[in-house]
PDB file of N, CA and C in Angstrom:
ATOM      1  N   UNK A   1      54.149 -21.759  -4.623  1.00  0.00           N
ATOM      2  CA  UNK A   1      53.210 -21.220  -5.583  1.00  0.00           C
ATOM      3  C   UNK A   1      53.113 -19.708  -5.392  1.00  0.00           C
ATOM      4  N   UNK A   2      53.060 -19.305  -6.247  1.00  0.00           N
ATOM      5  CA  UNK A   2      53.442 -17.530  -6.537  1.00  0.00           C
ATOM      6  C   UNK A   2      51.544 -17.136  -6.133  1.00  0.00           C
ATOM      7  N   UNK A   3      51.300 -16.142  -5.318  1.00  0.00           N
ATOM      8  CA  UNK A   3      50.160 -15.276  -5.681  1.00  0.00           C
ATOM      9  C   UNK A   3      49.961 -14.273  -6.260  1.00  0.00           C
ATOM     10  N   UNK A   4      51.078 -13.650  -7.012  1.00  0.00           N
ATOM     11  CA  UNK A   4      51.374 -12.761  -7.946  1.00  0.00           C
ATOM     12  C   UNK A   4      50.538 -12.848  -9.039  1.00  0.00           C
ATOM     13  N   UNK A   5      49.856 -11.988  -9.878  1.00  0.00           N
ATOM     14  CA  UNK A   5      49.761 -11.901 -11.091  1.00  0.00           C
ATOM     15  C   UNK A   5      49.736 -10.891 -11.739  1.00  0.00           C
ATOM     16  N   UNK A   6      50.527 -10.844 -12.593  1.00  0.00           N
ATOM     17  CA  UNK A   6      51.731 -10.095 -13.914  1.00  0.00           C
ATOM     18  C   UNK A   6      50.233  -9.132 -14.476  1.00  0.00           C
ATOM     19  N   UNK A   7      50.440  -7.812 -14.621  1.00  0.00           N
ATOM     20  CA  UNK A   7      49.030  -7.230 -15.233  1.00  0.00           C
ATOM     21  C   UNK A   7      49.992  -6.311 -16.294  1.00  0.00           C
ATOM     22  N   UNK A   8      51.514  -6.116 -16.359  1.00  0.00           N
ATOM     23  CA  UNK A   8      52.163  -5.586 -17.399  1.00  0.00           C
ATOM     24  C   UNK A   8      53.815  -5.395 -16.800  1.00  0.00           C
ATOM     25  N   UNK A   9      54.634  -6.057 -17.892  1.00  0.00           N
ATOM     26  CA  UNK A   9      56.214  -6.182 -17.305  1.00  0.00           C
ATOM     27  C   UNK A   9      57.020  -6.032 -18.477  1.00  0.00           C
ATOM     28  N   UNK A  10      58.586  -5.693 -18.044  1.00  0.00           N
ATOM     29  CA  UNK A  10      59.639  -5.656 -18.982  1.00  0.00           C
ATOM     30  C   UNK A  10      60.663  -5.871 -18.367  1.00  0.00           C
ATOM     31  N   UNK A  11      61.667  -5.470 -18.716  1.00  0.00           N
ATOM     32  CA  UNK A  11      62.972  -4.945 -18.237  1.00  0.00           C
ATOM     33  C   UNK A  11      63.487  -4.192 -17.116  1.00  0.00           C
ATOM     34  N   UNK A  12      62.374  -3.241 -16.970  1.00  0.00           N
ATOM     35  CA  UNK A  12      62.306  -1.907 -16.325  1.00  0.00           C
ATOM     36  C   UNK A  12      60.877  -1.639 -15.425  1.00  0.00           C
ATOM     37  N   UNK A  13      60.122  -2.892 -15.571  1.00  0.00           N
ATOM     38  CA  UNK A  13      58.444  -2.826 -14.754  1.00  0.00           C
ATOM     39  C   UNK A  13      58.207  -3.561 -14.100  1.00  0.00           C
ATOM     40  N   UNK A  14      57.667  -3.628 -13.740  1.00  0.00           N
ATOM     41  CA  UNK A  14      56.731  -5.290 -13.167  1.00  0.00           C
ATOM     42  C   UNK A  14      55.685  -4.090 -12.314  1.00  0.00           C
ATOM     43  N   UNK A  15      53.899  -4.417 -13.088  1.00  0.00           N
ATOM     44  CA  UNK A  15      52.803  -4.015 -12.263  1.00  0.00           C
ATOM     45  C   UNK A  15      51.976  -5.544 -12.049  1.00  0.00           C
ATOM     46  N   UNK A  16      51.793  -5.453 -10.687  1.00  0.00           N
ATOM     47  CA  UNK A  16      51.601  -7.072 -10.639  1.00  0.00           C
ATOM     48  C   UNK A  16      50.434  -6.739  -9.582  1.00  0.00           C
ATOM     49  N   UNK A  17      49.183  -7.310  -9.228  1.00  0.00           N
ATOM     50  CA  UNK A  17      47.900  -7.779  -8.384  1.00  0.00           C
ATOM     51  C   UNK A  17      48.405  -9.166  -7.414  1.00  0.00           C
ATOM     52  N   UNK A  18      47.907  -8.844  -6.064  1.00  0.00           N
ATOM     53  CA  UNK A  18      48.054 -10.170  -5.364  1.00  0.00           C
ATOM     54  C   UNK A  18      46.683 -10.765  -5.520  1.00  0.00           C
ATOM     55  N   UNK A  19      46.752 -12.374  -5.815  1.00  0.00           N
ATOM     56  CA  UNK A  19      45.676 -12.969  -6.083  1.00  0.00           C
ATOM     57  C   UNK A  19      44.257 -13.062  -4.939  1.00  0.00           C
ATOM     58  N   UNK A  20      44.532 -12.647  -3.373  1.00  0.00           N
ATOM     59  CA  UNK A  20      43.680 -12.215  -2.794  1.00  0.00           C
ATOM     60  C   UNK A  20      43.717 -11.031  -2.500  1.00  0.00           C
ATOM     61  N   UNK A  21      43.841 -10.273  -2.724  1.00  0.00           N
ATOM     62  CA  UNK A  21      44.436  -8.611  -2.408  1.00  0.00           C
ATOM     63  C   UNK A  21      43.485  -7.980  -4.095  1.00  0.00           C
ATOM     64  N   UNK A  22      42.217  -7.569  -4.054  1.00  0.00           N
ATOM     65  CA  UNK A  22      41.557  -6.885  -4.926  1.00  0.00           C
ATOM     66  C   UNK A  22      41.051  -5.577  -4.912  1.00  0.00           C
ATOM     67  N   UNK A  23      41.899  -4.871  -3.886  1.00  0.00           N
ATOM     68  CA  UNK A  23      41.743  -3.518  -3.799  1.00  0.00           C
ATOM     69  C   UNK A  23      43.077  -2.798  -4.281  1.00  0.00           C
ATOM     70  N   UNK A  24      44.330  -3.621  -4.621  1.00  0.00           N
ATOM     71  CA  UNK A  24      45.643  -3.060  -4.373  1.00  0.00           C
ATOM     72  C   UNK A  24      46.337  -3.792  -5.605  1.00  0.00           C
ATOM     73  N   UNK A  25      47.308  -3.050  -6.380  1.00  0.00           N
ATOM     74  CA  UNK A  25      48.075  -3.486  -7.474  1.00  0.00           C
ATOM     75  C   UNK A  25      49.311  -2.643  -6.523  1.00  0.00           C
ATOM     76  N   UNK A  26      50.413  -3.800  -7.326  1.00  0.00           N
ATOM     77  CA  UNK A  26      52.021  -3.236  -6.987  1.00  0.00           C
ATOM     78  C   UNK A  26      52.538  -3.052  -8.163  1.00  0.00           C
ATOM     79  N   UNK A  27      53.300  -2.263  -8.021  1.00  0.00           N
ATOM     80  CA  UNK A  27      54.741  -1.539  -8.634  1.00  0.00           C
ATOM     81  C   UNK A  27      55.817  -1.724  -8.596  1.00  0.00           C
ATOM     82  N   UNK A  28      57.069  -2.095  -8.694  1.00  0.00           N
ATOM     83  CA  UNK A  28      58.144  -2.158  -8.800  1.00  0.00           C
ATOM     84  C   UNK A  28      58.526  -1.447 -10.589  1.00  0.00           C
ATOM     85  N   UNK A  29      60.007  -0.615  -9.922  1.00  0.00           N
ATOM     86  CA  UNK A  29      60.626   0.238 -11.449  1.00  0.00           C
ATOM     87  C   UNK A  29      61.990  -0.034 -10.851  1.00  0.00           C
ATOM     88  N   UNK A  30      62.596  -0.816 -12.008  1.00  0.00           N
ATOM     89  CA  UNK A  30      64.407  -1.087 -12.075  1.00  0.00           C
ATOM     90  C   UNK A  30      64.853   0.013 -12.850  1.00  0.00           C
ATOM     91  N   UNK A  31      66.079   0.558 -12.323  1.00  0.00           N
ATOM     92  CA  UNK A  31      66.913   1.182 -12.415  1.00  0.00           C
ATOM     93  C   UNK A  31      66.672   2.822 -12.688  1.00  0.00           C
ATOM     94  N   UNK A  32      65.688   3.515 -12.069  1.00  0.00           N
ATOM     95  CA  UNK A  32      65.743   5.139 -12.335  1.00  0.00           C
ATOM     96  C   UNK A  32      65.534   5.415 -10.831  1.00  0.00           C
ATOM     97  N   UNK A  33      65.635   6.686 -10.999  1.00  0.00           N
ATOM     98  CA  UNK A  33      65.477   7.572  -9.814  1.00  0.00           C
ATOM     99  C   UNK A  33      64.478   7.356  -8.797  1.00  0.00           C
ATOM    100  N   UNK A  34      64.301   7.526  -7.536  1.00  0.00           N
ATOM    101  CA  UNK A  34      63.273   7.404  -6.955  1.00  0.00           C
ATOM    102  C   UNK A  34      63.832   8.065  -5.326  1.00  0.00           C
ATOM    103  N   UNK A  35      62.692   8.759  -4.474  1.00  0.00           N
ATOM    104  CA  UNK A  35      62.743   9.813  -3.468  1.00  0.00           C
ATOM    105  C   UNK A  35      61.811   8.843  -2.394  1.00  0.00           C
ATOM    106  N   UNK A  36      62.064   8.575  -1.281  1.00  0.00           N
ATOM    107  CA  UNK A  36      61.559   8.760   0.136  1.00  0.00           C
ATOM    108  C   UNK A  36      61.621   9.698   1.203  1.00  0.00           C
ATOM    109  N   UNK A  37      60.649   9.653   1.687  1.00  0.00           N
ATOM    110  CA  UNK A  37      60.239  10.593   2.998  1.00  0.00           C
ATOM    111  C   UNK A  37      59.331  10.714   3.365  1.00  0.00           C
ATOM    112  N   UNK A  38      59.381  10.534   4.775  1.00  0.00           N
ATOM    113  CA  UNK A  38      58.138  10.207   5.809  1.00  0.00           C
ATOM    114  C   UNK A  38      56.494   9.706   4.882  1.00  0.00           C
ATOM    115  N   UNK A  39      56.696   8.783   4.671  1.00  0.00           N
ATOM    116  CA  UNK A  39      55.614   8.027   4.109  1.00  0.00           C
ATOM    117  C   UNK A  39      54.795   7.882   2.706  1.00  0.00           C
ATOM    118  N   UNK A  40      56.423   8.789   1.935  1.00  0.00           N
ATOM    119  CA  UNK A  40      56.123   9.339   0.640  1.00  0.00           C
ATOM    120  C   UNK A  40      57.395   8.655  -0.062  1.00  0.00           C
ATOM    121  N   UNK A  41      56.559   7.813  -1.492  1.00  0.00           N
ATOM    122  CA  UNK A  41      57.489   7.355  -2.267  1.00  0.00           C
ATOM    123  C   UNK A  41      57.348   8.059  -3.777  1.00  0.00           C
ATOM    124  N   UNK A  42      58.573   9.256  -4.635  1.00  0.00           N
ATOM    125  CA  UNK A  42      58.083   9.991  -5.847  1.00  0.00           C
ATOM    126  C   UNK A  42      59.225   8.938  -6.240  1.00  0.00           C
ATOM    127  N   UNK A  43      58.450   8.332  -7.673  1.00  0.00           N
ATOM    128  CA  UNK A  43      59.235   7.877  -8.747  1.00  0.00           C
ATOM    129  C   UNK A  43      59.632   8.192  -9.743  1.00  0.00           C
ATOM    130  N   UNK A  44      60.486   8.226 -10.822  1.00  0.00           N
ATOM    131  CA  UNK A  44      61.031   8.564 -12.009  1.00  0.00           C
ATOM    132  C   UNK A  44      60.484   7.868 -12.675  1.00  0.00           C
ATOM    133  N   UNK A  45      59.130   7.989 -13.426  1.00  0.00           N
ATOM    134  CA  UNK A  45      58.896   6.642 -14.328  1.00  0.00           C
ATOM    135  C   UNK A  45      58.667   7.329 -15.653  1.00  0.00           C
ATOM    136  N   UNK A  46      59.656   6.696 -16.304  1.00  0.00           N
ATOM    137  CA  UNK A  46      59.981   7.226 -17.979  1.00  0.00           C
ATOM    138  C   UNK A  46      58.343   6.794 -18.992  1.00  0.00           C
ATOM    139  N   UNK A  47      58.273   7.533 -19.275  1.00  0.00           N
ATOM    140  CA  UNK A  47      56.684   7.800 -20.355  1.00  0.00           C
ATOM    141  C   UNK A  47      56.300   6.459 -21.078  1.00  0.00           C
ATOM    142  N   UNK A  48      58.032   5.734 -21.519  1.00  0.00           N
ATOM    143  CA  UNK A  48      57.463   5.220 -22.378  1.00  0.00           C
ATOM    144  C   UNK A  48      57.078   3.898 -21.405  1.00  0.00           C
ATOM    145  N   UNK A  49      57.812   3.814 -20.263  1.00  0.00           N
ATOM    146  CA  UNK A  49      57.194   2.550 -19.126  1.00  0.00           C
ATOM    147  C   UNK A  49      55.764   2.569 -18.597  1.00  0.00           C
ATOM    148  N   UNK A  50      55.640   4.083 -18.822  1.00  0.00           N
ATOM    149  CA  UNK A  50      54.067   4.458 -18.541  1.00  0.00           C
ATOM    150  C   UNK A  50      52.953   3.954 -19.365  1.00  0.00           C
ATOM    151  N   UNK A  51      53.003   4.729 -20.399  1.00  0.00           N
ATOM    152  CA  UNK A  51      52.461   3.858 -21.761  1.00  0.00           C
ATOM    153  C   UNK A  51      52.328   2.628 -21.753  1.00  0.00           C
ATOM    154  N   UNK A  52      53.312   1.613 -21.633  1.00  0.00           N
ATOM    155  CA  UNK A  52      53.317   0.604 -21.491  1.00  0.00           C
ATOM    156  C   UNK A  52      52.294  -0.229 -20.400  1.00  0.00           C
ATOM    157  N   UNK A  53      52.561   0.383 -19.285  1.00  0.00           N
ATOM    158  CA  UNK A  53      51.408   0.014 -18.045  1.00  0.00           C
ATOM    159  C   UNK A  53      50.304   0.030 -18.850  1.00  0.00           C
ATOM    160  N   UNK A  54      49.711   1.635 -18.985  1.00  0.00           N
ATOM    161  CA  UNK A  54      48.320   1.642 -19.439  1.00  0.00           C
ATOM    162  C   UNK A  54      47.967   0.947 -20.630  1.00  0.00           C
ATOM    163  N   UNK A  55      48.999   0.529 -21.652  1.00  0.00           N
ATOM    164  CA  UNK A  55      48.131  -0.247 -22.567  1.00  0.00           C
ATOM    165  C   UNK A  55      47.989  -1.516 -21.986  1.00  0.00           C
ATOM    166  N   UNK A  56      49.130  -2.413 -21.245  1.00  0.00           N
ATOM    167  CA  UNK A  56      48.744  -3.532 -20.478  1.00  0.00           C
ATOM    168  C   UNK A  56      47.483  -3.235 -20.283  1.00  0.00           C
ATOM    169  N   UNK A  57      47.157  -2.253 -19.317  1.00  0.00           N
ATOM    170  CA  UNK A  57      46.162  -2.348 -18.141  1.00  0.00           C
ATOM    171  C   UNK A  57      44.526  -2.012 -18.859  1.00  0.00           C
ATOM    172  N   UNK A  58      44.717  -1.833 -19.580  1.00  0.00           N
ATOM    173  CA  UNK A  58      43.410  -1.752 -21.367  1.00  0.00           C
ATOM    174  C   UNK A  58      43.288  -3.104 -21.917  1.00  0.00           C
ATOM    175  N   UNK A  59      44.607  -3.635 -22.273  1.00  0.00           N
ATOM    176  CA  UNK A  59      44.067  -5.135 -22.536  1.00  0.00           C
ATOM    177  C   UNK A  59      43.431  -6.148 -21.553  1.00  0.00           C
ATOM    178  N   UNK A  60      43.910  -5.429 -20.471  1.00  0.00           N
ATOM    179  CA  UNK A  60      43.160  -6.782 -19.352  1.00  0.00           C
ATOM    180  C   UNK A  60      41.670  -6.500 -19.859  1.00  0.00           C
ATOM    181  N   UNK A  61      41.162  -5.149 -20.133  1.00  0.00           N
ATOM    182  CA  UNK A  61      39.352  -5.480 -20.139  1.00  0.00           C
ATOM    183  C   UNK A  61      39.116  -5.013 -18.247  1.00  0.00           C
ATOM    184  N   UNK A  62      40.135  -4.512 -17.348  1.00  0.00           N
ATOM    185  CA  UNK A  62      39.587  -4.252 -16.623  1.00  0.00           C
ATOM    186  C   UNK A  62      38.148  -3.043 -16.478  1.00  0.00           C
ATOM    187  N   UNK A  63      36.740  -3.641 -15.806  1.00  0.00           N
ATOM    188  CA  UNK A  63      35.879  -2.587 -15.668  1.00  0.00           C
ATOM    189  C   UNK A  63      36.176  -1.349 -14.913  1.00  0.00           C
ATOM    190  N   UNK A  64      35.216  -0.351 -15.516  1.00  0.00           N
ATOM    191  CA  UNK A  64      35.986   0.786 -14.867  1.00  0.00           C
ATOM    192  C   UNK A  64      34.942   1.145 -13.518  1.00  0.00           C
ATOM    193  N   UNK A  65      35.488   1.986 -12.614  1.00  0.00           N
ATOM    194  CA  UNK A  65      34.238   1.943 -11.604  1.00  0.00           C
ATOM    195  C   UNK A  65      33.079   1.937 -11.287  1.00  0.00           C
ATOM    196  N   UNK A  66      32.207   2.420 -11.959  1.00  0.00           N
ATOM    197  CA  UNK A  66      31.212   3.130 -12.576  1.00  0.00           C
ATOM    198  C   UNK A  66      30.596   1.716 -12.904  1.00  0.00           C
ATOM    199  N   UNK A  67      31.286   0.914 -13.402  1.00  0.00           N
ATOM    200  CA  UNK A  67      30.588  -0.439 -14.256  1.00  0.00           C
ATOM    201  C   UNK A  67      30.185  -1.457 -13.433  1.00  0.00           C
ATOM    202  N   UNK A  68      30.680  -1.359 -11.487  1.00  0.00           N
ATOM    203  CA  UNK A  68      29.801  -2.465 -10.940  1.00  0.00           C
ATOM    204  C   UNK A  68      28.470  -1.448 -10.196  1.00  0.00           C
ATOM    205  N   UNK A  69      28.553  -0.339 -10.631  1.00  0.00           N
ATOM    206  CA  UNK A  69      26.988  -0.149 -10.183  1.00  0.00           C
ATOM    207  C   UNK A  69      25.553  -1.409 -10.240  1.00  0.00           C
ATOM    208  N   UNK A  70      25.096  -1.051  -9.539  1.00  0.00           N
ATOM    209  CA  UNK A  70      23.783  -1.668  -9.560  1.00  0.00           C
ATOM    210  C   UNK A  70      22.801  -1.003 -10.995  1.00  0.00           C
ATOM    211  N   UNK A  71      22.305  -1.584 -12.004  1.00  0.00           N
ATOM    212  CA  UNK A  71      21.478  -0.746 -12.652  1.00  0.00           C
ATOM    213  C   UNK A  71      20.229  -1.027 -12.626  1.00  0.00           C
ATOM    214  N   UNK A  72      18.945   0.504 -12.243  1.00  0.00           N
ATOM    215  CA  UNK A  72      18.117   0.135 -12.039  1.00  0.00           C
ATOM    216  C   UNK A  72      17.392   0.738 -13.333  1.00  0.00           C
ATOM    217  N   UNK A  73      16.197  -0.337 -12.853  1.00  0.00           N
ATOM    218  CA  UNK A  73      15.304  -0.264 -14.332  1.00  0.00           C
ATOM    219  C   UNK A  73      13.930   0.077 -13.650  1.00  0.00           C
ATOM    220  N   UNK A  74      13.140   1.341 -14.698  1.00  0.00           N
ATOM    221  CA  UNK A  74      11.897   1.940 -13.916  1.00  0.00           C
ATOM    222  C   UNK A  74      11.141   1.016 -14.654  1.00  0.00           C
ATOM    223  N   UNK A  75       9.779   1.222 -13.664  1.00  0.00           N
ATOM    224  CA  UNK A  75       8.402  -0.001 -14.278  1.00  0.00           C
ATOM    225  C   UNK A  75       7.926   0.949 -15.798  1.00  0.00           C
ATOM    226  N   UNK A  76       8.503   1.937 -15.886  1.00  0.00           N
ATOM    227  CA  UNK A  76       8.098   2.140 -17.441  1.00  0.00           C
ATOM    228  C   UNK A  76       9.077   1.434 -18.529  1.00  0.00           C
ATOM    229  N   UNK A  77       9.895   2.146 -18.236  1.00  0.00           N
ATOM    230  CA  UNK A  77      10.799   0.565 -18.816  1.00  0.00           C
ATOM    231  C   UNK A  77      10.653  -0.875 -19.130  1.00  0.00           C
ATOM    232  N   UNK A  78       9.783  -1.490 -18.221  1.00  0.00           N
ATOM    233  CA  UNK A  78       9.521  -2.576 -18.003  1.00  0.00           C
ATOM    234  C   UNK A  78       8.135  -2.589 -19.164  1.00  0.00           C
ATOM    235  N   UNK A  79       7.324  -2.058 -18.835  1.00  0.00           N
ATOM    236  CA  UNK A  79       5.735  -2.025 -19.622  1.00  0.00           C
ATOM    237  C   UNK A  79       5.818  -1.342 -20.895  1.00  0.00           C
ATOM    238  N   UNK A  80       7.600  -0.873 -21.368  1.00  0.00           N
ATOM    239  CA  UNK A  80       7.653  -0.252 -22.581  1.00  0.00           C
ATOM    240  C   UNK A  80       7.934  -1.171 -23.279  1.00  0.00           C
ATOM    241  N   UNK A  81       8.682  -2.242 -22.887  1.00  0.00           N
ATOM    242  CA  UNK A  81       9.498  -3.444 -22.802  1.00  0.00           C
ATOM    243  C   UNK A  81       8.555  -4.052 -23.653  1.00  0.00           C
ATOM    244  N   UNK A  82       7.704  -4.695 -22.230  1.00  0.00           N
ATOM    245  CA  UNK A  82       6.628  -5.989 -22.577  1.00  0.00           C
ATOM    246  C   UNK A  82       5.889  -5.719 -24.132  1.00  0.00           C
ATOM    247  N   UNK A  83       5.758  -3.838 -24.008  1.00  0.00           N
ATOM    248  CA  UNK A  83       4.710  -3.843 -25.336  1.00  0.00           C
ATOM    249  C   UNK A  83       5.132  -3.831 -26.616  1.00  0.00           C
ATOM    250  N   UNK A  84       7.009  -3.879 -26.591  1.00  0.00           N
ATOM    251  CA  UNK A  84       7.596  -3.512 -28.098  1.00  0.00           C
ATOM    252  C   UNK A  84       7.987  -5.044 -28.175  1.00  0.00           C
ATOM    253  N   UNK A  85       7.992  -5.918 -27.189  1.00  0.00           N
ATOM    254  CA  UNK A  85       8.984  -7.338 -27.425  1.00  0.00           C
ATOM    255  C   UNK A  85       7.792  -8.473 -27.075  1.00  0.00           C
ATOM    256  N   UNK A  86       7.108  -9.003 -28.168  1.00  0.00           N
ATOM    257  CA  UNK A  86       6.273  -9.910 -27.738  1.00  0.00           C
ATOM    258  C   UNK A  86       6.802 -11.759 -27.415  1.00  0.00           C
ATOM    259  N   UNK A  87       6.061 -12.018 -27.419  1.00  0.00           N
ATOM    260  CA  UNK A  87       6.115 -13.156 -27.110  1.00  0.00           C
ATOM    261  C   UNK A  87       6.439 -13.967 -28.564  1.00  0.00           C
ATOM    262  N   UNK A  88       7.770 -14.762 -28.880  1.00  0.00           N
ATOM    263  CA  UNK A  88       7.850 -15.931 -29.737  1.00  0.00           C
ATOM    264  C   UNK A  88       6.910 -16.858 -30.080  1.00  0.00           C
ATOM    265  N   UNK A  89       6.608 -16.886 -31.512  1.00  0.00           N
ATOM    266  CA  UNK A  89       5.133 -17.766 -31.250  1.00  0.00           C
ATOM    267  C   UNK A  89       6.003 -18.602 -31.844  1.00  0.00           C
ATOM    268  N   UNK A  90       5.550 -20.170 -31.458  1.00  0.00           N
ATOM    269  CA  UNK A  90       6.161 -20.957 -31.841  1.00  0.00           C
ATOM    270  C   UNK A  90       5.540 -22.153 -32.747  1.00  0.00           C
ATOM    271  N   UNK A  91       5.002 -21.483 -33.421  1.00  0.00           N
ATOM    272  CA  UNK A  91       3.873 -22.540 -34.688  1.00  0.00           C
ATOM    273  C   UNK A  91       2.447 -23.626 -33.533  1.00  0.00           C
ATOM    274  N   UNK A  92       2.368 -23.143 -32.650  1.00  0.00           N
ATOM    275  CA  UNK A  92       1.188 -23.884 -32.249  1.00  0.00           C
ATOM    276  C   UNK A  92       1.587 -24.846 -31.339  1.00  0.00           C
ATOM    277  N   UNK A  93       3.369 -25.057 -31.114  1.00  0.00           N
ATOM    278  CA  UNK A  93       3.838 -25.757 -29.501  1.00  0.00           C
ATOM    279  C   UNK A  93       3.374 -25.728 -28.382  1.00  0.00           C
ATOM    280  N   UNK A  94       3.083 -26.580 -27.744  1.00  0.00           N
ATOM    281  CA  UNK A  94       2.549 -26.349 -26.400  1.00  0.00           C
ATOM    282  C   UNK A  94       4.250 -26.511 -25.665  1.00  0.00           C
ATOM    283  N   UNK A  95       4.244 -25.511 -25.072  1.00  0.00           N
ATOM    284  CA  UNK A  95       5.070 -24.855 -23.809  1.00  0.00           C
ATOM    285  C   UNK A  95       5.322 -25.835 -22.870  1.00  0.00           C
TER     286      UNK A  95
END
């Protein structure tokens, strides 16, 4: 069973997530240029393979960082709340 999962591929791509690994996406690029040295990998990645990633990586709907903040809500907020959103009356139901 593969823990791979495919987040945008072709011919020439594969950007793939390990299914426990949620800090880290991989890369692999067939057939262009590419440089090592001492702990440095520069790739040749043609625009339009680029493009391609990022629109993949737009359709996933991934959130962006910013979006698992915590959001906090002030008690005015709250008592601005209560006084614009009343209560559903419900024809005389008892609750």
């Amino acid at each position: 069973m593969s823990t791979k999962v495919s987040l945008s591929h072709s011919k020439n791509h594969h950007l793939w997530e390990e299914i426990f690994d949620k800090s880290n996406v991989y890369l692999k690029i067939y057939g262009y240029q590419y440089e090592v040295s001492n702990n440095v990998v520069m790739m040749q990645i043609p625009i339009k393979i680029w493009r391609s990633l990022l629109e993949d990586w737009n359709k996933r709907g991934w959130p962006e960082e910013e979006d698992h903040e915590e959001i906090e809500i002030s008690d005015e907020f709250l008592s601005t709340f209560k006084d614009t959103h009343k209560p559903i009356d419900k024809g005389g139901q008892d609750e």
